[in-house]
Protein backbone atom coordinates (compact mmCIF):
# COMPACT_ATOMS: atom_id res chain seq x y z
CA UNK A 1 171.13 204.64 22.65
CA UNK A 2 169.28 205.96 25.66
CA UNK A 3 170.53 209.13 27.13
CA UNK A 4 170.71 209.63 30.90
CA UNK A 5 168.64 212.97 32.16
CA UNK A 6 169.75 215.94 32.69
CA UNK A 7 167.27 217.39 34.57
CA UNK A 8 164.71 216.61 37.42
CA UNK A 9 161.76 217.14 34.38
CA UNK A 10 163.47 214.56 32.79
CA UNK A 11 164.06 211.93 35.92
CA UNK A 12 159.79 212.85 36.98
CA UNK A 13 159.46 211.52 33.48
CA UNK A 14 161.08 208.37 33.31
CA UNK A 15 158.87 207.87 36.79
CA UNK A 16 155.79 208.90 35.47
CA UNK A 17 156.45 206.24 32.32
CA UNK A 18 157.04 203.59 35.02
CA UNK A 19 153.72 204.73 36.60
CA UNK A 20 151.85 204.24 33.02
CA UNK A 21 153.34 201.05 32.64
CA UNK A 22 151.64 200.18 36.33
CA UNK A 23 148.32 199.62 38.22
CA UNK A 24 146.93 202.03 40.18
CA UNK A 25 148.80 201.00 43.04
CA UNK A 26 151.88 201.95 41.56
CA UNK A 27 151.67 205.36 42.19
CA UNK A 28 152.08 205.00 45.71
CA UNK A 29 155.84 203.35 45.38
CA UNK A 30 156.36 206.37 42.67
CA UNK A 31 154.77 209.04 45.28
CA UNK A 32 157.32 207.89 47.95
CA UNK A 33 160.00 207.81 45.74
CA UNK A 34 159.66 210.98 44.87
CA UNK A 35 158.94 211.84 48.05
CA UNK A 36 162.92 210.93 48.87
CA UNK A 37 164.24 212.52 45.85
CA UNK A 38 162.64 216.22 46.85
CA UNK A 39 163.67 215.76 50.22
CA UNK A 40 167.22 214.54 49.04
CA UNK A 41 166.95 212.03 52.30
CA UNK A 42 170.61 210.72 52.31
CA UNK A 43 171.86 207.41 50.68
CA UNK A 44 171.46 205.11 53.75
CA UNK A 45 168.46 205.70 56.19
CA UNK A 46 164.63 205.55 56.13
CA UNK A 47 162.24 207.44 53.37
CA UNK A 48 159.16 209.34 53.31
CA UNK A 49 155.99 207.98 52.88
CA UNK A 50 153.76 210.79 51.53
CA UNK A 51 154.02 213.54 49.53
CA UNK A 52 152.42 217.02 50.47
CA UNK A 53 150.96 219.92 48.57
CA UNK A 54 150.72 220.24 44.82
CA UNK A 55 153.18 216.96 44.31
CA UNK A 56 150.75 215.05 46.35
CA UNK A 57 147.95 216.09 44.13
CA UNK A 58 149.92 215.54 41.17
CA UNK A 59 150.23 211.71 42.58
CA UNK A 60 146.56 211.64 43.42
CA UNK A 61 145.74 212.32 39.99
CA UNK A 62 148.17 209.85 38.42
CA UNK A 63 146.64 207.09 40.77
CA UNK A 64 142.98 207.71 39.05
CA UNK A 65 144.43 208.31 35.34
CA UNK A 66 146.72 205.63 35.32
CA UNK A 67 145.16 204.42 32.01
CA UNK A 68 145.74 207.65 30.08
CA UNK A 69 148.31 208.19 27.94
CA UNK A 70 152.10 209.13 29.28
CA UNK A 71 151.81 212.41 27.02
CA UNK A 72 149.31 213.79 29.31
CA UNK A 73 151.86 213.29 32.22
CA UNK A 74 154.64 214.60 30.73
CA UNK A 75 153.11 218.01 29.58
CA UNK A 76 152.06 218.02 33.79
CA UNK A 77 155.50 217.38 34.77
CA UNK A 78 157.63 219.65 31.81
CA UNK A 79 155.76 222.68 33.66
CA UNK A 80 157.56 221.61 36.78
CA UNK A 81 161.04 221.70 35.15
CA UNK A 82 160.55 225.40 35.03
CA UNK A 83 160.85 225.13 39.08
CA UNK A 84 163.34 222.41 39.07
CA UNK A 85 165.84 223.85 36.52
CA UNK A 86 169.04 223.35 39.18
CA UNK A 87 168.60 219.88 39.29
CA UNK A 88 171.15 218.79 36.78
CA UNK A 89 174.10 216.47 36.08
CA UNK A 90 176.47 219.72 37.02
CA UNK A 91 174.42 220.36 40.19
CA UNK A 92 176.17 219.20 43.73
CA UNK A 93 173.22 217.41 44.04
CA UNK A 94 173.91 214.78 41.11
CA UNK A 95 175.54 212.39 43.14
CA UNK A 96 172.18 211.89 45.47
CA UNK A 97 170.78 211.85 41.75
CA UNK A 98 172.95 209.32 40.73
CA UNK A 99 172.23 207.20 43.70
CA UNK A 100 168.57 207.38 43.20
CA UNK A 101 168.91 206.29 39.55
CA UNK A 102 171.41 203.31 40.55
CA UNK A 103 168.71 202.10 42.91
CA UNK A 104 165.71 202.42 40.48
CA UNK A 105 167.91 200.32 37.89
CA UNK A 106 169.31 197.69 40.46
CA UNK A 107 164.84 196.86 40.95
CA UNK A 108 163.45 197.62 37.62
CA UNK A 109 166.69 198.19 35.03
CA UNK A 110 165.35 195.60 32.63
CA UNK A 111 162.31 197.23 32.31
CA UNK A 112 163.42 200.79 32.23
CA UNK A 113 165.63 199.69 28.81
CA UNK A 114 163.46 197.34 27.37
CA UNK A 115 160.79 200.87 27.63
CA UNK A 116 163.51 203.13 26.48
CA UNK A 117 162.69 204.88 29.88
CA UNK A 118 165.22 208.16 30.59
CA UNK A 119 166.42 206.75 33.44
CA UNK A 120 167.81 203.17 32.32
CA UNK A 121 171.99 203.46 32.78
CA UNK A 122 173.89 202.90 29.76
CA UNK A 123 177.15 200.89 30.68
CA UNK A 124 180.57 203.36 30.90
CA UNK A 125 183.97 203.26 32.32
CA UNK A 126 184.42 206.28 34.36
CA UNK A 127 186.66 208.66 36.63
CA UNK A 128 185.65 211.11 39.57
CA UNK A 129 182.04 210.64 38.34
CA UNK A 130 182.74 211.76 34.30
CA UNK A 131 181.95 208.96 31.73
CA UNK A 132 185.75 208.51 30.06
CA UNK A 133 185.22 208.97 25.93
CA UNK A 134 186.76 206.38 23.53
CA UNK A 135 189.83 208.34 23.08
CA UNK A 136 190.33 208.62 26.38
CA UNK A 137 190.09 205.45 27.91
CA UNK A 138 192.66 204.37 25.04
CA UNK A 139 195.06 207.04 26.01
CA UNK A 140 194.72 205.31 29.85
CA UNK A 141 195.21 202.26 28.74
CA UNK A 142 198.37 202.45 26.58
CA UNK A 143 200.22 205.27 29.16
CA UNK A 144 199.41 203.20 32.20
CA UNK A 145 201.40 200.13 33.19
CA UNK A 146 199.33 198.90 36.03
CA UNK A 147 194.88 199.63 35.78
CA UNK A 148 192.50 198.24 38.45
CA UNK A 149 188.95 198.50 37.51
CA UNK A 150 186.12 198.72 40.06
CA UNK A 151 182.82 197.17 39.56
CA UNK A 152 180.24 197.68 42.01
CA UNK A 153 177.19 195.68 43.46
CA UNK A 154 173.45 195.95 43.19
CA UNK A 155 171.87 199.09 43.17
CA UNK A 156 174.99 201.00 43.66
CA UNK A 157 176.80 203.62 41.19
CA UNK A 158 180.60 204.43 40.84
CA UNK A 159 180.41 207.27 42.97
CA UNK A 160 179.33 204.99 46.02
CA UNK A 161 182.90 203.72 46.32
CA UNK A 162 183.46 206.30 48.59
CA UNK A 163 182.18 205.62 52.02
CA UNK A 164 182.51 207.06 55.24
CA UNK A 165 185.57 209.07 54.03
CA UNK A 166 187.73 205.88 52.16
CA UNK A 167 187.42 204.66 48.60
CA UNK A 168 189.63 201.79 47.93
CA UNK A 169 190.27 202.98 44.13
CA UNK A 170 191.61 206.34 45.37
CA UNK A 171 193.55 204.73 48.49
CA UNK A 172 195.27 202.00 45.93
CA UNK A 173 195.91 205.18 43.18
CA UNK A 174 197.59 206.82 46.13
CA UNK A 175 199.74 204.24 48.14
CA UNK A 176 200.42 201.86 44.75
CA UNK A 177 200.40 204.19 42.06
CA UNK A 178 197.76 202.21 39.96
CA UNK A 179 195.45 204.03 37.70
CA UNK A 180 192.26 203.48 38.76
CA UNK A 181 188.77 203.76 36.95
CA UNK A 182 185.31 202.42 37.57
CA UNK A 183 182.93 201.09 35.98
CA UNK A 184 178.90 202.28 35.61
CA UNK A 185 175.87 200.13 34.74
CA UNK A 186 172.54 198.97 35.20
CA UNK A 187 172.51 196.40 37.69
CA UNK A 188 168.69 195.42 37.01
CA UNK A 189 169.67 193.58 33.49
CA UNK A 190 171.00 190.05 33.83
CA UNK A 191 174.28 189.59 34.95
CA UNK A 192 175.20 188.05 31.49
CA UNK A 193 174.30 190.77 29.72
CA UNK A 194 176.38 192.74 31.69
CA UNK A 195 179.26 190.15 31.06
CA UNK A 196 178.85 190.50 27.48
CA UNK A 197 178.85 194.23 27.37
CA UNK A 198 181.67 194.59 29.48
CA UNK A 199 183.59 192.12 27.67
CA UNK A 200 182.63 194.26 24.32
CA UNK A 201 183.70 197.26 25.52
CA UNK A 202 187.25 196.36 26.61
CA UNK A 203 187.64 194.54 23.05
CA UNK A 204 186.75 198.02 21.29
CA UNK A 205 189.92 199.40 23.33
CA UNK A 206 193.29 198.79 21.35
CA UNK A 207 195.78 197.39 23.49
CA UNK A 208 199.47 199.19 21.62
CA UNK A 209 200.86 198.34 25.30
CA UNK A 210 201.01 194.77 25.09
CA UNK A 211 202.86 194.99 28.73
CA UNK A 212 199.78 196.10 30.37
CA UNK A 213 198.44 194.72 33.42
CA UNK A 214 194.33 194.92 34.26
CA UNK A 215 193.23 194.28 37.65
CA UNK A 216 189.88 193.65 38.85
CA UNK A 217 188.44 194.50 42.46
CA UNK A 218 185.05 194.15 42.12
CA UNK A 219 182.01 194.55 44.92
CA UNK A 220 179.12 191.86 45.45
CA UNK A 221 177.46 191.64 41.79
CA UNK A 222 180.44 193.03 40.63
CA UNK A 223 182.37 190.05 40.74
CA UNK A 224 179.48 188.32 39.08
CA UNK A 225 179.46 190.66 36.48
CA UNK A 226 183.29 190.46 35.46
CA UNK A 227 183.22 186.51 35.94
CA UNK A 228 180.99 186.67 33.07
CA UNK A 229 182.83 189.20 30.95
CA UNK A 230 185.72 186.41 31.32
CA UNK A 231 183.90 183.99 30.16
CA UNK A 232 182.47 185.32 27.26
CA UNK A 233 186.05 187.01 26.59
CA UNK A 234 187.43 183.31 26.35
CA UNK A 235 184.72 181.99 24.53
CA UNK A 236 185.46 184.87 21.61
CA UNK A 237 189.03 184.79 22.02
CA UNK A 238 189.41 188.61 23.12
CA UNK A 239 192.80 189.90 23.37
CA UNK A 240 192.05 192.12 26.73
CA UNK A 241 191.91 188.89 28.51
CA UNK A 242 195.43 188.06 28.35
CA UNK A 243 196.02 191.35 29.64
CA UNK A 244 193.71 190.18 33.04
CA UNK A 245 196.53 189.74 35.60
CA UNK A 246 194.12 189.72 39.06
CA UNK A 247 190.49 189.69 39.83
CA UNK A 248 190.06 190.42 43.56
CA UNK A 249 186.17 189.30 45.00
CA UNK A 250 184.60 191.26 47.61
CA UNK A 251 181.46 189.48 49.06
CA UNK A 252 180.69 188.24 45.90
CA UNK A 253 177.79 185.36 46.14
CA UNK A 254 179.13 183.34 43.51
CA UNK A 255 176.83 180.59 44.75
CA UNK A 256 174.01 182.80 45.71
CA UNK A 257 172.38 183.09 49.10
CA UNK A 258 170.83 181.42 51.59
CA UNK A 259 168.63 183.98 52.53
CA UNK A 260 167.37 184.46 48.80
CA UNK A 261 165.14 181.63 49.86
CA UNK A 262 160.99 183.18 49.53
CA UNK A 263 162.61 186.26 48.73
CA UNK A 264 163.64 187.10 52.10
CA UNK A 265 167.41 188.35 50.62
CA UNK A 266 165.37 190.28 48.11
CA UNK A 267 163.58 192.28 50.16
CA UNK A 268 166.50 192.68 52.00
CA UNK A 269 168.97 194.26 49.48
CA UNK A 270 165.73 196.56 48.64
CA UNK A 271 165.60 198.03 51.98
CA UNK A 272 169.45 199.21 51.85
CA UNK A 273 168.79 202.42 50.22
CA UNK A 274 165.72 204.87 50.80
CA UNK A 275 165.63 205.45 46.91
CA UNK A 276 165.34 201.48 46.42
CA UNK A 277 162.75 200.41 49.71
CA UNK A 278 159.54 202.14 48.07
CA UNK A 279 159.85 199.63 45.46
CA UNK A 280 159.24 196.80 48.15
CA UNK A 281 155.90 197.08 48.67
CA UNK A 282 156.01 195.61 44.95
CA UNK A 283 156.27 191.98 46.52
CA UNK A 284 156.22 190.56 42.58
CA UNK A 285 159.15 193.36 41.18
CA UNK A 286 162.46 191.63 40.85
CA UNK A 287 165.02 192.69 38.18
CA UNK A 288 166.66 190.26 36.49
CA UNK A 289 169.85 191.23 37.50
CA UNK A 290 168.69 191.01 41.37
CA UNK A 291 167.65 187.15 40.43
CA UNK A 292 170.72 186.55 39.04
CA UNK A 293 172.46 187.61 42.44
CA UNK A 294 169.84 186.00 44.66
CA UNK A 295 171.27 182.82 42.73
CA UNK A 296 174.88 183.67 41.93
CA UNK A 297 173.93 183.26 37.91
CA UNK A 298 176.53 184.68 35.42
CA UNK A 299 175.53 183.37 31.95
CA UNK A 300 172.20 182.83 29.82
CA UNK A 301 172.62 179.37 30.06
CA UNK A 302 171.95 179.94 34.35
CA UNK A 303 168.52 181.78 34.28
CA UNK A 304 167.23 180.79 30.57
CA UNK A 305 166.03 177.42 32.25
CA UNK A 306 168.18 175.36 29.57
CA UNK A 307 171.31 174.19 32.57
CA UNK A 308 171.07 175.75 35.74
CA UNK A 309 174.43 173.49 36.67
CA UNK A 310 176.15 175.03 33.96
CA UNK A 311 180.03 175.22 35.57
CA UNK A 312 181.70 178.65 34.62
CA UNK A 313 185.20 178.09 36.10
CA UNK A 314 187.56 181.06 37.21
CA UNK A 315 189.52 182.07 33.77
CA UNK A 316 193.03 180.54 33.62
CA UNK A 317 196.08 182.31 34.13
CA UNK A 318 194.39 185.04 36.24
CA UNK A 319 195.29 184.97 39.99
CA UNK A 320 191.58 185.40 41.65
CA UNK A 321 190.83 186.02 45.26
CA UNK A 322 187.78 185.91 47.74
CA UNK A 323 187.21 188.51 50.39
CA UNK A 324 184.35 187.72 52.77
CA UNK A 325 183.29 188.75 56.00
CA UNK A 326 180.73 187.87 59.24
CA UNK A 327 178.86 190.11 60.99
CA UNK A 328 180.16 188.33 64.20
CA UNK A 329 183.83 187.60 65.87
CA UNK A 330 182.91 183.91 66.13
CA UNK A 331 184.18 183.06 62.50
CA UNK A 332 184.34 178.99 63.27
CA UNK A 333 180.25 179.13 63.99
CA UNK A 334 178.62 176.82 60.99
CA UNK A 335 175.86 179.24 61.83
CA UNK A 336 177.46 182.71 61.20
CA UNK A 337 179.17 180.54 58.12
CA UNK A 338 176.68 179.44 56.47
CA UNK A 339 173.54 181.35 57.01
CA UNK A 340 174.22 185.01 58.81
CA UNK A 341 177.67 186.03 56.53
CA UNK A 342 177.96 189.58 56.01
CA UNK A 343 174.00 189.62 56.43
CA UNK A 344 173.90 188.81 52.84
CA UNK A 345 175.79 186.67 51.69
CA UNK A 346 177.17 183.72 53.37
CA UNK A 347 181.17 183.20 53.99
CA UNK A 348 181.31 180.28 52.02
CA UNK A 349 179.52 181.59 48.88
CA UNK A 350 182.00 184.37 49.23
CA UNK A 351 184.49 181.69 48.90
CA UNK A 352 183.36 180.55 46.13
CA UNK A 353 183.03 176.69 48.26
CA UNK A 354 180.26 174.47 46.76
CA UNK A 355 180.03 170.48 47.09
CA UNK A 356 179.44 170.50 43.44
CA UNK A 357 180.95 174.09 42.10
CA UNK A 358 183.63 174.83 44.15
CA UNK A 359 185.70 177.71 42.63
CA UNK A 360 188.95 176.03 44.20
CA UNK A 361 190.20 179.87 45.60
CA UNK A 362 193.35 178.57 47.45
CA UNK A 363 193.17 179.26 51.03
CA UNK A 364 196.23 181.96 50.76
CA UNK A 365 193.94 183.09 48.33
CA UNK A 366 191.04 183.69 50.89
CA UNK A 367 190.58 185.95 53.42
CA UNK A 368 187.57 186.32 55.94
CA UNK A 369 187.12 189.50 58.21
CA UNK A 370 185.20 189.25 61.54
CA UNK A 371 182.28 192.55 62.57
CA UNK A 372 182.19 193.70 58.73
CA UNK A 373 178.70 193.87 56.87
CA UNK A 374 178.36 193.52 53.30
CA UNK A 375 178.50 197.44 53.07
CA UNK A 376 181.24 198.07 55.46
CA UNK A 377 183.34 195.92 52.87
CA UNK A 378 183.99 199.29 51.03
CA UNK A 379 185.45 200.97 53.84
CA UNK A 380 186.82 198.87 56.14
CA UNK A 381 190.52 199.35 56.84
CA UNK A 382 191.35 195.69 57.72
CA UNK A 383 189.53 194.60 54.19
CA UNK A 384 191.67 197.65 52.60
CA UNK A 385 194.71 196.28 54.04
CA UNK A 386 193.99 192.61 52.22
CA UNK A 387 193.17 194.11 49.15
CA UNK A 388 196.12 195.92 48.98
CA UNK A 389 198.29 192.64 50.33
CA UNK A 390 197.17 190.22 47.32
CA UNK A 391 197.73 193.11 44.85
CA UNK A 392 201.14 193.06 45.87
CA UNK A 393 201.65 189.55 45.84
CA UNK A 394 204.07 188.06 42.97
């Protein structure tokens, strides 16, 4: 099982193995990556380009030796760790750390695990930012009446739930006493995969409180990612499903998007994070799991070219609802409908609408918020205030 790093030796080498496994040209995405990371730019803005001093000769180097062994590289970067010994999990820098890993895995997670690179993200349920042991997570989920997980989107971590001073996990734990815990993962593996872990680990959990009721509210991919887990759930007959009461969508693209067309949405979602937009300049790097969302994909059968059409229906007995949003007031423009959305994905894949999948959401299921972006669904009070209303629903 990989191990995340604890240390900023240990994150330079996953890098450095990602530069091996490169051309020459490589180096330059890994140069302003780490570029960000030492200058700890913040989650959302612009990144450096260059490096400076003895990391920018370190880079230079890597760009001519590229064909060298990784050894040599990691005896160049464990001298640094002797300068960099702060930088660990403990460190009140770990969240930015934990953003810049959740970015790396969202573009290249498949490749980071199938290399056993330090910085893939093993899957874990977790609270405040601690990964919840076995015993644990049973003791949660035979005291606790009521749990909503949280899933989050591409690229993104459990930490990054909080935004601009709201977190809808701590907001519901608050105001409707639900016990509330996240999940972590690599977004860069295929969206089924995902599904069938997540659907594993919930079996492993022994359910004494057969009264117990599991909500979902999950974020873009997320919803992907826990359609998935339902439908493998059903087709092994796992007990936690019974126990799935509501799955709540936020600007999931359960039918992909439009702007996924050339790559365009791609290049997009790259550009949302400094610690993710080096990686652009890559035109040809796509995760899997970024595919998958670029197409709204959710099991093998979707991306392993043997039925695209495959149908993979809501699961029965679950109440499930669609939260979307338009980054304009005129919600009744076809244009702002079906092409702008949240300025990723459209209203009506949202929805869940197709001509030929339709989800059938009900319409009191549905609910559509005007001047929200796809990001501003974490924190905005009027989606907070829907959330919250279909929870409470009967």
């Amino acid at each position: 099982m990989v191990k995340q790093p604890k240390n900023l030796s240990s994150d330079l080498r996953g890098i450095s193995k990602l530069s091996i496994d490169a051309v020459k040209g490589t180096s330059k995405v890994v140069e302003s990556l780490h570029s960000t990371i030492s200058q700890f730019t913040s989650i959302l803005g612009s990144s450096k380009e260059k490096t400076t001093g003895v990391t920018a000769a370190v880079y230079k180097s890597i760009n001519t030796v590229t064909h060298l062994l990784g050894e040599g590289i990691d005896a160049i970067l464990g001298k640094a760790s002797q300068l960099q010994d702060d930088y660990s999990v403990d460190h009140p820098f770990s969240s930015k750390r934990a953003a810049i890993a959740a970015a790396m895995n969202g573009v290249l997670g498949n490749h980071f695990q199938s290399s056993e690179n330090p910085l893939a993200i093993e899957m874990s349920f977790r609270i405040q930012g601690k990964t919840l042991t076995p015993q644990a997570l049973e003791n949660i989920f035979n005291s606790a009446p009521t749990i909503t997980l949280l899933i989050h989107g591409l690229c993104m971590n459990d930490l990054q739930w909080n935004r601009d001073g709201h977190n809808h996990g701590d907001a519901l734990a608050k105001q409707l006493g639900y016990t509330v815990i996240y999940l972590h993962y690599n977004t860069g593996l295929h969206v089924s995969e995902n599904g069938k872990q997540l659907s594993q680990l919930l079996s492993a959990i022994h359910f004494n409180n057969k009264a117990l009721k599991l909500n979902i509210l999950a974020h873009s991919m997320g919803g992907l990612v826990a359609r998935s887990a339902c439908h493998y759930a059903r087709q092994s007959h796992c007990s936690w499903l019974s126990h799935l009461n509501k799955m709540i969508f936020l600007g999931t693209p359960h039918h992909g998007a439009l702007l996924a067309q050339g790559g365009h949405w791609a290049d997009v979602l790259l550009q949302i994070s400094p610690y993710s937009a080096p990686f652009a300049k890559i035109t040809k790097v796509r995760s899997n799991g970024l595919t998958d969302l670029c197409h709204g994909y959710v099991v093998d059968e979707h991306w392993n070219s043997e039925g695209e059409q495959v149908m993979v229906s809501l699961p029965e007995n679950v109440q499930c609802y669609a939260i979307a949003a338009t980054k304009s007031n005129k919600q009744s423009s076809k244009l702002v409908k079906d092409v702008i959305g949240d300025g990723l994905v459209t209203v009506n894949s949202a929805l869940g609408k197709h001509k030929n999948r339709d989800l059938n959401i009900p319409e009191n299921k549905q609910w559509v918020g005007q001047n929200i972006s796809h990001i501003q669904l974490l924190s905005d009070e009027s989606v907070y205030a829907a959330i919250k209303k279909f929870l409470q629903l009967s």
